[in-house]
N, C-alpha and C. Protein backbone atom coordinates (compact mmCIF):
# COMPACT_ATOMS: atom_id res chain seq x y z
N UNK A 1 -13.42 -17.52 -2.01
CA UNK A 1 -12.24 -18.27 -2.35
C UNK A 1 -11.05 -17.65 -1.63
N UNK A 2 -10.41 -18.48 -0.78
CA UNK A 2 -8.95 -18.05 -0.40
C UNK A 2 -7.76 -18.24 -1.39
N UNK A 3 -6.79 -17.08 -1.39
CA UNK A 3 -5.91 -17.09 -2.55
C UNK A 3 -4.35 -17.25 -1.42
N UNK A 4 -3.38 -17.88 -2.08
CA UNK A 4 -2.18 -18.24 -0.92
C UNK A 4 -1.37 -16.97 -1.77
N UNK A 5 -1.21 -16.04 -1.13
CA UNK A 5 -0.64 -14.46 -1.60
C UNK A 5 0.94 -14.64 -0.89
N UNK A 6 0.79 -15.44 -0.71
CA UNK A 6 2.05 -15.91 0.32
C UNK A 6 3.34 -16.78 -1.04
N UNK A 7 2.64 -17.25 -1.46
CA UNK A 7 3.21 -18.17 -2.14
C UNK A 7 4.01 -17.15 -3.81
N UNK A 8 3.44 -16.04 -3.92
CA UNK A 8 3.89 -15.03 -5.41
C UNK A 8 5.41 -14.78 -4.86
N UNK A 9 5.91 -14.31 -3.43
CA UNK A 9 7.02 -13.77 -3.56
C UNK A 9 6.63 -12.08 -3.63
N UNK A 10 7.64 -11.56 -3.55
CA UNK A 10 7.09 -10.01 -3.42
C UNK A 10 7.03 -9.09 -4.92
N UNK A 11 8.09 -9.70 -5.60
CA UNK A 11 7.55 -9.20 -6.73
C UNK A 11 6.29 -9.34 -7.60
N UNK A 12 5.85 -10.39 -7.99
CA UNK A 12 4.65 -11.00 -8.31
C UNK A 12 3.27 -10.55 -7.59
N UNK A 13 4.00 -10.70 -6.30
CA UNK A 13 2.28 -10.04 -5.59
C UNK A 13 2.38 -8.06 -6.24
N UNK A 14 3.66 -8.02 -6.05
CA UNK A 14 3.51 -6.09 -6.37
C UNK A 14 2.73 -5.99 -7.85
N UNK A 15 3.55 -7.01 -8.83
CA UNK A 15 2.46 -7.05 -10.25
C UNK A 15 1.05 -7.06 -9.68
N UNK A 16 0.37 -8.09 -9.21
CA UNK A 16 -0.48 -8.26 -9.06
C UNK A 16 -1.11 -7.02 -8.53
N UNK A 17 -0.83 -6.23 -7.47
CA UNK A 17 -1.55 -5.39 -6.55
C UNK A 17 -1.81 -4.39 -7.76
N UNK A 18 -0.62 -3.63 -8.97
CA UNK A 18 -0.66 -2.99 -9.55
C UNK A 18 -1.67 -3.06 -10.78
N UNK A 19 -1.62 -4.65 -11.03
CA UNK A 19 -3.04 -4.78 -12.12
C UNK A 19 -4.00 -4.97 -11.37
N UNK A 20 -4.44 -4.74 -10.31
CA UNK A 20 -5.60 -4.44 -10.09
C UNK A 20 -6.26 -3.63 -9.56
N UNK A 21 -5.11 -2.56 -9.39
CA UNK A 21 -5.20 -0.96 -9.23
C UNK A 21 -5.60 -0.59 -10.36
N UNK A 22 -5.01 -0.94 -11.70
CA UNK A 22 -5.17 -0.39 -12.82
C UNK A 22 -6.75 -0.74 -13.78
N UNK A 23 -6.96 -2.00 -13.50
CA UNK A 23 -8.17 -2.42 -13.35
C UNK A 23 -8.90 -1.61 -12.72
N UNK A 24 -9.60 -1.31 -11.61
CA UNK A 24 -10.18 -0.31 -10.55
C UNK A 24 -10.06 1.27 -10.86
N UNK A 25 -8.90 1.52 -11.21
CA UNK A 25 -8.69 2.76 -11.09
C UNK A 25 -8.37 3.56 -12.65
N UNK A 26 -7.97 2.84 -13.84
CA UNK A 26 -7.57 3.01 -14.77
C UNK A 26 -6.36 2.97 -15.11
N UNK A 27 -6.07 3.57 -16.06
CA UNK A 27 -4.54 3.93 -16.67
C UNK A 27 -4.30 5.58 -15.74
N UNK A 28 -5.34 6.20 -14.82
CA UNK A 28 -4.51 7.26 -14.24
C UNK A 28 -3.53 7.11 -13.20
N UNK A 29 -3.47 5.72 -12.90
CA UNK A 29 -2.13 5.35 -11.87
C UNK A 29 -1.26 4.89 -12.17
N UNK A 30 -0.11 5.31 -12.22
CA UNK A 30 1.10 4.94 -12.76
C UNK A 30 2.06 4.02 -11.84
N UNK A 31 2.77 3.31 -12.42
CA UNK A 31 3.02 1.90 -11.74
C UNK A 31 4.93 2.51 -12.29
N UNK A 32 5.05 1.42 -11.11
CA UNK A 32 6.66 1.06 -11.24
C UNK A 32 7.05 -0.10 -11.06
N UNK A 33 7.75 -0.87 -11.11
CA UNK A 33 8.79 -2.24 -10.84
C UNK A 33 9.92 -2.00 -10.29
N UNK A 34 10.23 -2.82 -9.19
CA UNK A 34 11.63 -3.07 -9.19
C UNK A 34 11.83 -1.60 -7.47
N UNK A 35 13.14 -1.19 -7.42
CA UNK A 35 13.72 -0.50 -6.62
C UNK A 35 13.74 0.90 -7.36
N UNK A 36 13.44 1.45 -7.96
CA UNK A 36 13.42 2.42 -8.71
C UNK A 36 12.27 3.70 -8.48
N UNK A 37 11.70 3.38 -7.74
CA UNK A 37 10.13 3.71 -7.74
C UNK A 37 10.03 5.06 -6.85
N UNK A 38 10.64 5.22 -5.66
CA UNK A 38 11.04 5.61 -4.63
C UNK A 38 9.43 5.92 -3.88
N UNK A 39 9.31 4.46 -3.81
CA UNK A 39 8.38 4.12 -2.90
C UNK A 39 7.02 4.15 -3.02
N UNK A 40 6.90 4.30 -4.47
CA UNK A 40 5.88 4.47 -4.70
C UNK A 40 5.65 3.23 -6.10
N UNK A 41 4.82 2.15 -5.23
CA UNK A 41 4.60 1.23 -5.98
C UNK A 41 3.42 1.39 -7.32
N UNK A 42 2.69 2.26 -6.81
CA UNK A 42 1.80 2.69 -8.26
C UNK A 42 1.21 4.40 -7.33
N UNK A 43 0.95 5.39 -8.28
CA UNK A 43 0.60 6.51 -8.26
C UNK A 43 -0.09 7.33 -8.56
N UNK A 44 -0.95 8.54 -8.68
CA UNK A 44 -2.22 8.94 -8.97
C UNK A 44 -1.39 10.20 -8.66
N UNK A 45 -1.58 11.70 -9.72
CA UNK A 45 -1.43 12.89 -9.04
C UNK A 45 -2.46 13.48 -8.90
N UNK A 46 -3.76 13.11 -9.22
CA UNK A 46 -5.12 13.64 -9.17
C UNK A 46 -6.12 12.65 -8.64
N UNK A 47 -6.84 12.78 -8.01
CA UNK A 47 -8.34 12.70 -7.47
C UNK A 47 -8.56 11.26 -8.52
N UNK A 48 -9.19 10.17 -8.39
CA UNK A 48 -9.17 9.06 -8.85
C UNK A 48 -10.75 7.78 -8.10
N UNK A 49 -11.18 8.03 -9.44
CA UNK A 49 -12.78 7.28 -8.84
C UNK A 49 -12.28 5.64 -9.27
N UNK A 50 -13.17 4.80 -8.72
CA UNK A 50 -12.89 3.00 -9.48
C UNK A 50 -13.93 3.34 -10.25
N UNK A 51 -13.46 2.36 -10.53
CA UNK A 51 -14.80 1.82 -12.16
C UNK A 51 -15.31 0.67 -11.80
N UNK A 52 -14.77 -0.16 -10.94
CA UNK A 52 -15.55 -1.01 -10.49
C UNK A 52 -16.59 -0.80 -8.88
N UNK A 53 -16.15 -0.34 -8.14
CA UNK A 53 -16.76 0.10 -7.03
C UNK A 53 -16.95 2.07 -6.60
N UNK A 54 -17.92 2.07 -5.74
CA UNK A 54 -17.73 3.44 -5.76
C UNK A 54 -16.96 4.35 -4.59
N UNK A 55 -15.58 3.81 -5.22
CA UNK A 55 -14.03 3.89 -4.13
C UNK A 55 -14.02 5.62 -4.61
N UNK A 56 -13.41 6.87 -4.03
CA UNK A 56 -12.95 7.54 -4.76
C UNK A 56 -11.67 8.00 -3.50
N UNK A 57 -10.36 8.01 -4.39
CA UNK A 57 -9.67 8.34 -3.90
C UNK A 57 -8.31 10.03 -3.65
N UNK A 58 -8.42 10.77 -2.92
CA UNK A 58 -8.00 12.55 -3.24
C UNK A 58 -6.68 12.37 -3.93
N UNK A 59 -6.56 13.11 -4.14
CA UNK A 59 -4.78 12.76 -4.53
C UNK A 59 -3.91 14.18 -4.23
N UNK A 60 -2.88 13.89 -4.58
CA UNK A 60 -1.95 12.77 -4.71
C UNK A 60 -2.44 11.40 -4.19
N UNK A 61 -2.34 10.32 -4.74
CA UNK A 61 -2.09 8.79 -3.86
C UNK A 61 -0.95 8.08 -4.17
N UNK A 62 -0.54 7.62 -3.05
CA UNK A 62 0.49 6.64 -3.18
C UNK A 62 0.37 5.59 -2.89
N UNK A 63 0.62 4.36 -3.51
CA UNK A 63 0.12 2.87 -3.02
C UNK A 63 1.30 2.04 -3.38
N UNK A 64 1.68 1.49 -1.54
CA UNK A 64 2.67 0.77 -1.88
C UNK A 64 1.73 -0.58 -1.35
N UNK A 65 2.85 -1.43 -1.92
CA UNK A 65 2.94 -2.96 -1.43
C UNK A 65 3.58 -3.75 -0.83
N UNK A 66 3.06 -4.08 0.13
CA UNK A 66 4.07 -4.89 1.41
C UNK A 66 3.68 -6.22 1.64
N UNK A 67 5.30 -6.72 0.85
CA UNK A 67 4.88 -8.09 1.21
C UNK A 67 6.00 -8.69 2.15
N UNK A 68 5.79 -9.53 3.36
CA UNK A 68 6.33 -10.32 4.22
C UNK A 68 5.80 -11.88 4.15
N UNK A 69 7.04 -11.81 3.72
CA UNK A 69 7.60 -13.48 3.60
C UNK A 69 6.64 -14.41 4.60
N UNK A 70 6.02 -15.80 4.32
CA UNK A 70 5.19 -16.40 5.13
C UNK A 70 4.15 -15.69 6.13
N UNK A 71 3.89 -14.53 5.73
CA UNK A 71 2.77 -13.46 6.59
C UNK A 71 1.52 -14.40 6.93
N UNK A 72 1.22 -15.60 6.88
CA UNK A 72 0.00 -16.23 6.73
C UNK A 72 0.25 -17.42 7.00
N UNK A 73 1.78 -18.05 7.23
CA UNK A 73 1.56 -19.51 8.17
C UNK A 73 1.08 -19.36 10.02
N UNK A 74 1.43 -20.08 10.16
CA UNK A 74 0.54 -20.61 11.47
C UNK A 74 2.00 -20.30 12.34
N UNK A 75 1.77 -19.06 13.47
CA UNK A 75 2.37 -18.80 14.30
C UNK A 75 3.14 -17.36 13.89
N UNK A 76 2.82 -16.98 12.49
CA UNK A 76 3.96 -15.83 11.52
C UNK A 76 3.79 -14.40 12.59
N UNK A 77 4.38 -14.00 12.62
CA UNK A 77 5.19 -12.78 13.29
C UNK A 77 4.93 -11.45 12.02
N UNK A 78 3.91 -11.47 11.71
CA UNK A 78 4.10 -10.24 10.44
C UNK A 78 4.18 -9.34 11.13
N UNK A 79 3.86 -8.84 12.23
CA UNK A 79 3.67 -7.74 12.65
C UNK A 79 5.08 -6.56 12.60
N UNK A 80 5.37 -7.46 13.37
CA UNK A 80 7.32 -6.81 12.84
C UNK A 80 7.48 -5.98 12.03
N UNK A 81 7.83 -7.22 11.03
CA UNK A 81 8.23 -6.58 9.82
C UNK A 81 7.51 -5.78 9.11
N UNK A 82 6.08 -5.90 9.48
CA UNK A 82 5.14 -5.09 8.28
C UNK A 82 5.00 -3.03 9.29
N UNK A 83 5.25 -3.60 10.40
CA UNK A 83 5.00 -2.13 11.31
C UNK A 83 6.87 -1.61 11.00
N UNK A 84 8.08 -1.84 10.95
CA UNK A 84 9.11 -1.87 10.24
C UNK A 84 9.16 -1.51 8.88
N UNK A 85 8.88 -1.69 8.56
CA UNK A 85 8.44 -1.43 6.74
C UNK A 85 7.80 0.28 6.92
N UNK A 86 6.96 -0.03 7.72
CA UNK A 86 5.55 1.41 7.78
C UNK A 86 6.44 2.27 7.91
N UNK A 87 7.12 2.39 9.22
CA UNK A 87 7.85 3.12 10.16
C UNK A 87 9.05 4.14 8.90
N UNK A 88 9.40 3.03 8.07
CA UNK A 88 10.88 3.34 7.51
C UNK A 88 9.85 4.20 6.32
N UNK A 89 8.98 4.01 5.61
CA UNK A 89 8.07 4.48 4.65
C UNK A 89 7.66 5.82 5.51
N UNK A 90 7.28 6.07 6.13
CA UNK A 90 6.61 7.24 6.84
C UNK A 90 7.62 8.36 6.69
N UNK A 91 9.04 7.46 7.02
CA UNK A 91 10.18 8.85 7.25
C UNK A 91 10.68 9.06 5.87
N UNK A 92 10.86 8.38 4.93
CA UNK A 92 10.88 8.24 3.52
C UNK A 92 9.79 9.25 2.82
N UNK A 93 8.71 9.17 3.22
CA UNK A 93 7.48 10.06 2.93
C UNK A 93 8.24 11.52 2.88
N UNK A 94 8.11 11.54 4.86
CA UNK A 94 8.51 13.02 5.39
C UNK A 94 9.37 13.84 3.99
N UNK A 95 10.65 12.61 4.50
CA UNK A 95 12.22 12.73 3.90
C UNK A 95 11.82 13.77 1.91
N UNK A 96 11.11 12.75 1.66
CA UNK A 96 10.86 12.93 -0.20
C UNK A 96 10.15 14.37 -0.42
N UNK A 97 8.81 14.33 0.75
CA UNK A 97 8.14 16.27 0.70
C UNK A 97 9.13 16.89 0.97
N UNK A 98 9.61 16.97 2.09
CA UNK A 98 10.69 18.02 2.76
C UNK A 98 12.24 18.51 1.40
N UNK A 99 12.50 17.52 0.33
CA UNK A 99 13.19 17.38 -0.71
C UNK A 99 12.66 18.42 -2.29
N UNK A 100 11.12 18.38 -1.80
CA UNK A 100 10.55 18.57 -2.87
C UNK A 100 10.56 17.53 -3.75
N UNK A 101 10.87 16.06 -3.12
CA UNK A 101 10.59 15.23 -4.48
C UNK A 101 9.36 15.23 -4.81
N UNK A 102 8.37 14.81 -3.59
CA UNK A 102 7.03 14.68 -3.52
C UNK A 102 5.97 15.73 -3.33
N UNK A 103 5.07 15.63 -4.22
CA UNK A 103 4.18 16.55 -2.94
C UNK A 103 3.20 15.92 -2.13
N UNK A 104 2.80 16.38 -1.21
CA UNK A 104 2.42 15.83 0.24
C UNK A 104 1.58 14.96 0.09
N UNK A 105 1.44 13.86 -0.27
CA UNK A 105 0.00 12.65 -0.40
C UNK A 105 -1.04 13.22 0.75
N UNK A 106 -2.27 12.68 -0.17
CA UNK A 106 -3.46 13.25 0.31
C UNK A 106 -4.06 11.86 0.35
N UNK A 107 -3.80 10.70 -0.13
CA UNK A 107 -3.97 9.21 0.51
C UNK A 107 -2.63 8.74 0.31
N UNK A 108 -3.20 7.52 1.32
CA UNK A 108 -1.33 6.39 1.16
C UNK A 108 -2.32 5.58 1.68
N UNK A 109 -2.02 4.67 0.38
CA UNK A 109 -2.49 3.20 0.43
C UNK A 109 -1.88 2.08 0.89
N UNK A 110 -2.08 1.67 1.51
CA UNK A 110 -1.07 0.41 1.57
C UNK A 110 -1.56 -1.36 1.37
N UNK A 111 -1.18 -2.21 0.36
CA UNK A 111 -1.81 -3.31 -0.16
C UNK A 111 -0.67 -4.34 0.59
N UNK A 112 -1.26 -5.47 1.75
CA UNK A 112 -0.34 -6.15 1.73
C UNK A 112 -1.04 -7.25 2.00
N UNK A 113 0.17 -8.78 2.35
CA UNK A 113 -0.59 -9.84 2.18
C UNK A 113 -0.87 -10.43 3.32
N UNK A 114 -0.32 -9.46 4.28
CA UNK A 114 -0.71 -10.16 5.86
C UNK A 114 -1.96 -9.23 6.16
N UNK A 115 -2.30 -10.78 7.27
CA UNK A 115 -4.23 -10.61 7.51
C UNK A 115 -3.99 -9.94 8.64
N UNK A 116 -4.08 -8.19 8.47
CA UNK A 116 -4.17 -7.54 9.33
C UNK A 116 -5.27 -7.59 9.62
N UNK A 117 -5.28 -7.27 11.19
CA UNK A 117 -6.69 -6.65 12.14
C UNK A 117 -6.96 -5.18 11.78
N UNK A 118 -8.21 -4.88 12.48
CA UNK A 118 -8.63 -3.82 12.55
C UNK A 118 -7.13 -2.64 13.45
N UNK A 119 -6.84 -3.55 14.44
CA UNK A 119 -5.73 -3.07 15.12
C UNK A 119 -4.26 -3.11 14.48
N UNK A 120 -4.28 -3.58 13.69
CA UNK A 120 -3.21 -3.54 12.34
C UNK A 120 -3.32 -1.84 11.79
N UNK A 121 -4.62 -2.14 11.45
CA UNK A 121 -4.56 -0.68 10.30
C UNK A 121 -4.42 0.55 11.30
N UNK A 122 -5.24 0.52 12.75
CA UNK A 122 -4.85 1.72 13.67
C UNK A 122 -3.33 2.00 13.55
N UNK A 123 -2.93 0.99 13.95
CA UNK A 123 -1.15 1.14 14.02
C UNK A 123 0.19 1.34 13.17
N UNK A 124 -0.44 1.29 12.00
CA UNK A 124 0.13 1.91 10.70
C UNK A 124 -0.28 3.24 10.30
N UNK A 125 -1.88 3.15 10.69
CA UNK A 125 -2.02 4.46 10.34
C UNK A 125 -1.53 5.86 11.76
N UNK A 126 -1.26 5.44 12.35
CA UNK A 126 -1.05 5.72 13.98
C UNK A 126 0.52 6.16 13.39
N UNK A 127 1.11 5.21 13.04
CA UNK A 127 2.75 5.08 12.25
C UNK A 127 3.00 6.29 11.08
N UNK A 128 2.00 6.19 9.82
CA UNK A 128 1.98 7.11 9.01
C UNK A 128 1.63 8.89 9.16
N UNK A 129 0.62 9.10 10.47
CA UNK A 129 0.10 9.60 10.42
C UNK A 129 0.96 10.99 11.47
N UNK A 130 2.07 9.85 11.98
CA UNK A 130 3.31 10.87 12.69
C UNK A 130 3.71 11.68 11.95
N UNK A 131 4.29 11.32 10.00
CA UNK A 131 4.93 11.96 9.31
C UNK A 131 4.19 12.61 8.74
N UNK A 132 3.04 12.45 8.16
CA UNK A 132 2.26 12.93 6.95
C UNK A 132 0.56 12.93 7.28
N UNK A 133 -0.28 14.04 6.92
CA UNK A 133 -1.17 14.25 7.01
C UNK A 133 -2.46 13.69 6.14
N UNK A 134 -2.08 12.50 5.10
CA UNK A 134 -2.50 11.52 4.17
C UNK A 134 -3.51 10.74 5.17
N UNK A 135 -4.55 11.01 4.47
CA UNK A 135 -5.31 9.76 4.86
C UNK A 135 -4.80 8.28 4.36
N UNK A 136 -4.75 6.88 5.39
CA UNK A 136 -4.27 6.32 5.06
C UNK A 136 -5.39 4.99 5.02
N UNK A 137 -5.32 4.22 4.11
CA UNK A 137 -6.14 3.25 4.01
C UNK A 137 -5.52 1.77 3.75
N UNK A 138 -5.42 0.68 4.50
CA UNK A 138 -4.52 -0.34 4.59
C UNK A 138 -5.28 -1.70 4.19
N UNK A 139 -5.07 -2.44 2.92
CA UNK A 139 -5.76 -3.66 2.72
C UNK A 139 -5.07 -4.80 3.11
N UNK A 140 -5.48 -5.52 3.36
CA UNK A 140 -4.79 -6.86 3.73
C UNK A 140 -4.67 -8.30 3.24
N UNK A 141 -4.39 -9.28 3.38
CA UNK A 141 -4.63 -10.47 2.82
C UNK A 141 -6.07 -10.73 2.29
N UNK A 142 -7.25 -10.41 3.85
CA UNK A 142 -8.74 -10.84 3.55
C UNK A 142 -9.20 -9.75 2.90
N UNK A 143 -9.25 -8.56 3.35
CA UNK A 143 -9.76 -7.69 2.60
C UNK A 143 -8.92 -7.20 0.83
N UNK A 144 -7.91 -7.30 0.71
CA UNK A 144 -7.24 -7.96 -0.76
C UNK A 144 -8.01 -8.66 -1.82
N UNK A 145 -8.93 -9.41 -1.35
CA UNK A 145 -9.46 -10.32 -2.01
C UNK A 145 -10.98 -9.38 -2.23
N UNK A 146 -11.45 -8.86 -1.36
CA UNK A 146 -12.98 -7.84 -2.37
C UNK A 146 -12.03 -6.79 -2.99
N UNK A 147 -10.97 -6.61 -2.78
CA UNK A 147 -10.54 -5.67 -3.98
C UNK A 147 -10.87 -5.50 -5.68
C-alpha cells in the first residue's frame, strides 16, 4: 500500500514518525513536539532493540524528521531542501557536543518523506558524517512504509 506522507504537513508526519518509533522501540525514546526539542525529534540515551523487528540501535540515538513540502509530486526538487536541512543539522549536532548539551550520538536517524535513493542516503550520510562520528541510518518515503 502507498501512503501520500505528503499530504500530513510536517507536523503530523513528525507525530506519526514518533508513534512508530515508540511502537518499535518502546517508551525508551523520548519524543518532543514543536521547536523546543533542539533537534531532536525523538531520543534514546541507551542502546535500544525493536520489538517488532530485529533492529538494534547503540546509543545515544537521535531521530529527526524531515519533512519537505510536496517531496513526492512529479518533477519535486527534494533534494535541496532535504540535503539543506542535513547540512544545518550536522553543524547543530557539532555545535550542541562541543556545548556539552549533547553527548556525541552513536546513531542519527533520519525519517523523512522524500523517496530517497540509495544515493540520497550516501549524501546525507557523507553530510553527517563531516560533523559527527554517528552512524547514520536514513528512511524514506518507500522504505517508511516497512517501518
Amino acid at each position: 500500500m502507498r501512503y501520500e506522507f505528503d499530504r500530513l504537513g510536517w507536523f503530523h508526519f513528525e507525530w506519526l514518525v514518533q508513534t512508530c518509533l515508540k511502537a518499535e522501540f518502546g517508551f525508551t525514546v523520548e519524543s518532543w513536539g514543536g521547536h523546543r526539542d533542539l533537534g531532536r525529534d525523538a531520543y534514546s540515551s541507551s542502546t535500544i532493540e525493536g520489538l517488532l523487528t530485529t533492529t538494534t540501535l547503540h546509543g545515544p540515538v537521535v531521530f529527526q524528521a524531515k519533512f519537505v513540502a510536496e517531496a513526492n509530486a512529479r518533477g519535486s526538487d527534494y533534494k535541496n531542501p532535504l540535503f539543506s536541512a542535513c547540512r544545518a543539522e550536522a553543524l547543530a549536532i557539532k555545535k550542541r557536543v562541543q556545548q556539552q548539551l549533547w553527548r556525541e550520538p552513536r546513531t542519527y536517524v533520519l525519517i523523512t518523506n522524500c523517496p530517497v535513493t540509495q544515493g540520497d542516503r550516501d549524501g546525507v550520510a557523507e553530510i553527517l558524517n563531516g560533523e559527527t562520528s554517528a552512524r547514520v541510518l536514513v528512511f524514506g518515503e518507500m522504505t517508511f512504509q516497512q517501518f
